[in-house]
Protein backbone atom coordinates (compact mmCIF):
# COMPACT_ATOMS: atom_id res chain seq x y z
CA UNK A 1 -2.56 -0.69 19.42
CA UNK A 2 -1.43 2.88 18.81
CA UNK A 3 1.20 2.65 22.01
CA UNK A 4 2.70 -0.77 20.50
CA UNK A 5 2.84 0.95 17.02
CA UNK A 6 4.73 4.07 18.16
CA UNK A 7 7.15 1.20 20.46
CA UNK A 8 7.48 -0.78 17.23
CA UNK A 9 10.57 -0.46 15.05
CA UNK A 10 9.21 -1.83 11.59
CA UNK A 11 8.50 -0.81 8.40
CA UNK A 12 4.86 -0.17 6.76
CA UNK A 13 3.63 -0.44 3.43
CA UNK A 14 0.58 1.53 1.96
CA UNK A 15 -0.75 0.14 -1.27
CA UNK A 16 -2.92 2.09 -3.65
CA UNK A 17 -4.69 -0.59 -5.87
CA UNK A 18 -6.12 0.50 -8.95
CA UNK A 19 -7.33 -1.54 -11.94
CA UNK A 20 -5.11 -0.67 -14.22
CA UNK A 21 -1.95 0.28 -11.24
CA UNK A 22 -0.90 -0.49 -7.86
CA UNK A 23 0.90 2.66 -6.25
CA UNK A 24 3.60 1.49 -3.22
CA UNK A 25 4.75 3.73 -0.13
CA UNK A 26 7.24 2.83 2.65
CA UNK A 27 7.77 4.12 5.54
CA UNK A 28 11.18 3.28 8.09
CA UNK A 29 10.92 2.73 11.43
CA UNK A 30 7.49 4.44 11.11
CA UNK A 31 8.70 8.13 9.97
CA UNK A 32 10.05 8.41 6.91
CA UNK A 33 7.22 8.00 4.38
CA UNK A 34 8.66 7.40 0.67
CA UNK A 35 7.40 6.71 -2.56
CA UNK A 36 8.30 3.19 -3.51
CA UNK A 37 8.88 1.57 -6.58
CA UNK A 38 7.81 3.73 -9.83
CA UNK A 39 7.85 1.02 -12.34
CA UNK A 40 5.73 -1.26 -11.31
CA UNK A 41 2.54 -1.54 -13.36
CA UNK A 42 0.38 -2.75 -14.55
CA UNK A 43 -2.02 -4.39 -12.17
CA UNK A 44 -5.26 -5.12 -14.07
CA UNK A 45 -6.78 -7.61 -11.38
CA UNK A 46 -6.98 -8.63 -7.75
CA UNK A 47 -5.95 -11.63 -8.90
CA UNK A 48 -2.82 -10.97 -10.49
CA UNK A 49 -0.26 -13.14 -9.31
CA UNK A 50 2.97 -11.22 -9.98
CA UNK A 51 1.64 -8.74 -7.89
CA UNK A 52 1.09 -11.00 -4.84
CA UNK A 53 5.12 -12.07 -5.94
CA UNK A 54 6.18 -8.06 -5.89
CA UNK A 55 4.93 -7.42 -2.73
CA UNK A 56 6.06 -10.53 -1.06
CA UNK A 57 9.35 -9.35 -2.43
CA UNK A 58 9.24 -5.72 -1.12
CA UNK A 59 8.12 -7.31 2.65
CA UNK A 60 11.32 -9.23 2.45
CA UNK A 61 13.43 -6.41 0.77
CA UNK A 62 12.14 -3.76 3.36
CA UNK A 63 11.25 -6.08 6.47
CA UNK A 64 7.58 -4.58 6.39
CA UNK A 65 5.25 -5.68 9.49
CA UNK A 66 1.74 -4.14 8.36
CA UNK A 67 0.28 -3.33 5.32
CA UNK A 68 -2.19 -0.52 4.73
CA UNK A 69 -4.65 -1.15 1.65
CA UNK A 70 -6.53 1.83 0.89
CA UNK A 71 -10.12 1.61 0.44
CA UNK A 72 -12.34 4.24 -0.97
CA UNK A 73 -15.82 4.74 0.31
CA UNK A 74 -17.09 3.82 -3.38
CA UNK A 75 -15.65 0.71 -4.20
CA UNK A 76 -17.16 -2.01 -5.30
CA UNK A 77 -15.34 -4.94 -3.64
CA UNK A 78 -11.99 -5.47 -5.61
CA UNK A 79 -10.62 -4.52 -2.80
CA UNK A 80 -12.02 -7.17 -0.19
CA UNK A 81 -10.67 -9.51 -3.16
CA UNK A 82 -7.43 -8.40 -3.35
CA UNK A 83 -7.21 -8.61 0.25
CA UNK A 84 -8.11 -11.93 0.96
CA UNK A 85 -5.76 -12.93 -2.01
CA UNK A 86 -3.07 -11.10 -0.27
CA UNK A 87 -3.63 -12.88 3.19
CA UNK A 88 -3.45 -16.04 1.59
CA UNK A 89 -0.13 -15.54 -0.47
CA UNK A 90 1.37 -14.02 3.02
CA UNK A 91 0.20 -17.57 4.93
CA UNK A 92 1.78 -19.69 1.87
CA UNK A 93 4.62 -17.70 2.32
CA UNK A 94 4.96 -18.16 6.15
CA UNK A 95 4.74 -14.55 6.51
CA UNK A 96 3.27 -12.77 9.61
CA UNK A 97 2.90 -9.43 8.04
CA UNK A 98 -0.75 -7.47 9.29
CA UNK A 99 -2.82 -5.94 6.52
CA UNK A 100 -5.91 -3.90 7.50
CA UNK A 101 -7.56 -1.64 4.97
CA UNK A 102 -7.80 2.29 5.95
CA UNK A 103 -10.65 4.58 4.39
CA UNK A 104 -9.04 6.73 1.48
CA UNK A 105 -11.20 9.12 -0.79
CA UNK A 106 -9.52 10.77 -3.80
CA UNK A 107 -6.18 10.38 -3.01
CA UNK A 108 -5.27 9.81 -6.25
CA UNK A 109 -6.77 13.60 -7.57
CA UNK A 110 -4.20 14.73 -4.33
CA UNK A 111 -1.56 13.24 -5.61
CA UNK A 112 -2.22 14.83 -9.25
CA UNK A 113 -1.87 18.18 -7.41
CA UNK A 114 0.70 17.58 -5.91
CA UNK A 115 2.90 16.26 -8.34
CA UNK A 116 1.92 18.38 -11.51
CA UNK A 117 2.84 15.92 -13.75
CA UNK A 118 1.03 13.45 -16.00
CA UNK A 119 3.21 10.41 -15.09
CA UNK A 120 0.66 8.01 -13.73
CA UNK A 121 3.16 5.78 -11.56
CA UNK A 122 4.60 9.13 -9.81
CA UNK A 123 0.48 9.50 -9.04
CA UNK A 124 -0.41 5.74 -7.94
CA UNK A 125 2.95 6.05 -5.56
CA UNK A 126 2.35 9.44 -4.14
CA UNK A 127 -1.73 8.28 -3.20
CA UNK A 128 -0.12 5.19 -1.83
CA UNK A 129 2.13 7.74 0.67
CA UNK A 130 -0.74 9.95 1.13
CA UNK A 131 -3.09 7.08 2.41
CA UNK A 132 0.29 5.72 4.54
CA UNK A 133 1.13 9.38 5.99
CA UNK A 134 -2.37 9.82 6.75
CA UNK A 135 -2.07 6.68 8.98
CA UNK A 136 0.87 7.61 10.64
CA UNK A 137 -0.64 11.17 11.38
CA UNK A 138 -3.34 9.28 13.28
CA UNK A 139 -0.93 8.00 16.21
């Protein structure tokens, strides 16, 4: 897997899903690792339909070919949900896109750090990045 990743010349996406928002990275060609989309909020449920519709919109936009979904040690299964509801949206959608969910812890108190700000979008984005470039540190 890691040899066909590093051969691979498509874009990732690392989500950060909160309850109340959904932070979005990118990274090109599997180097470049930017914050995506600030204004997107707010995501109060796995269910939420427009979100499924945003991100099906960003694969397209960006020509993504995985998805990382970051999943803290201490969740309590929103995340499996949101998942699943993903996979199914990407199959409706004809869509071969991979998700798989990578273990995250705090990256949202990182990101607050970081960023010194109070702007809760800049945060959501930069943990989404954080979980992505810790990914792509891995290979």
């Amino acid at each position: 897997m890691k040899l066909k990743l590093q051969q691979s010349k498509f874009n990732l996406m690392g989500i950060d899903l909160g309850t109340a928002f959904t932070g979005f990275s990118v990274s090109y060609n599997l180097q470049q690792v930017l914050v995506y989309d600030l204004h997107y909020s707010p995501c109060y449920s796995p269910h939420d339909s427009t979100l499924y519709k945003r991100i099906i919109q960003i694969i397209n936009k960006e020509k993504i070919g995985g998805i990382l979904i970051g999943k803290p040690s201490f969740e309590k299964g929103y995340i499996e949900e949101f998942t699943k509801g993903l996979e199914s949206n990407l199959v409706a959608e004809g869509l071969k896109t991979f998700i798989t969910q990578v273990g995250e812890d705090y990256t949202t108190k990182q990101a607050k750090k970081i960023s010194k700000t109070n702007n809760k979008f800049l945060h959501d984005g930069m943990a989404a990045m954080l979980i992505l470039q810790s990914f792509l540190n891995e290979l």
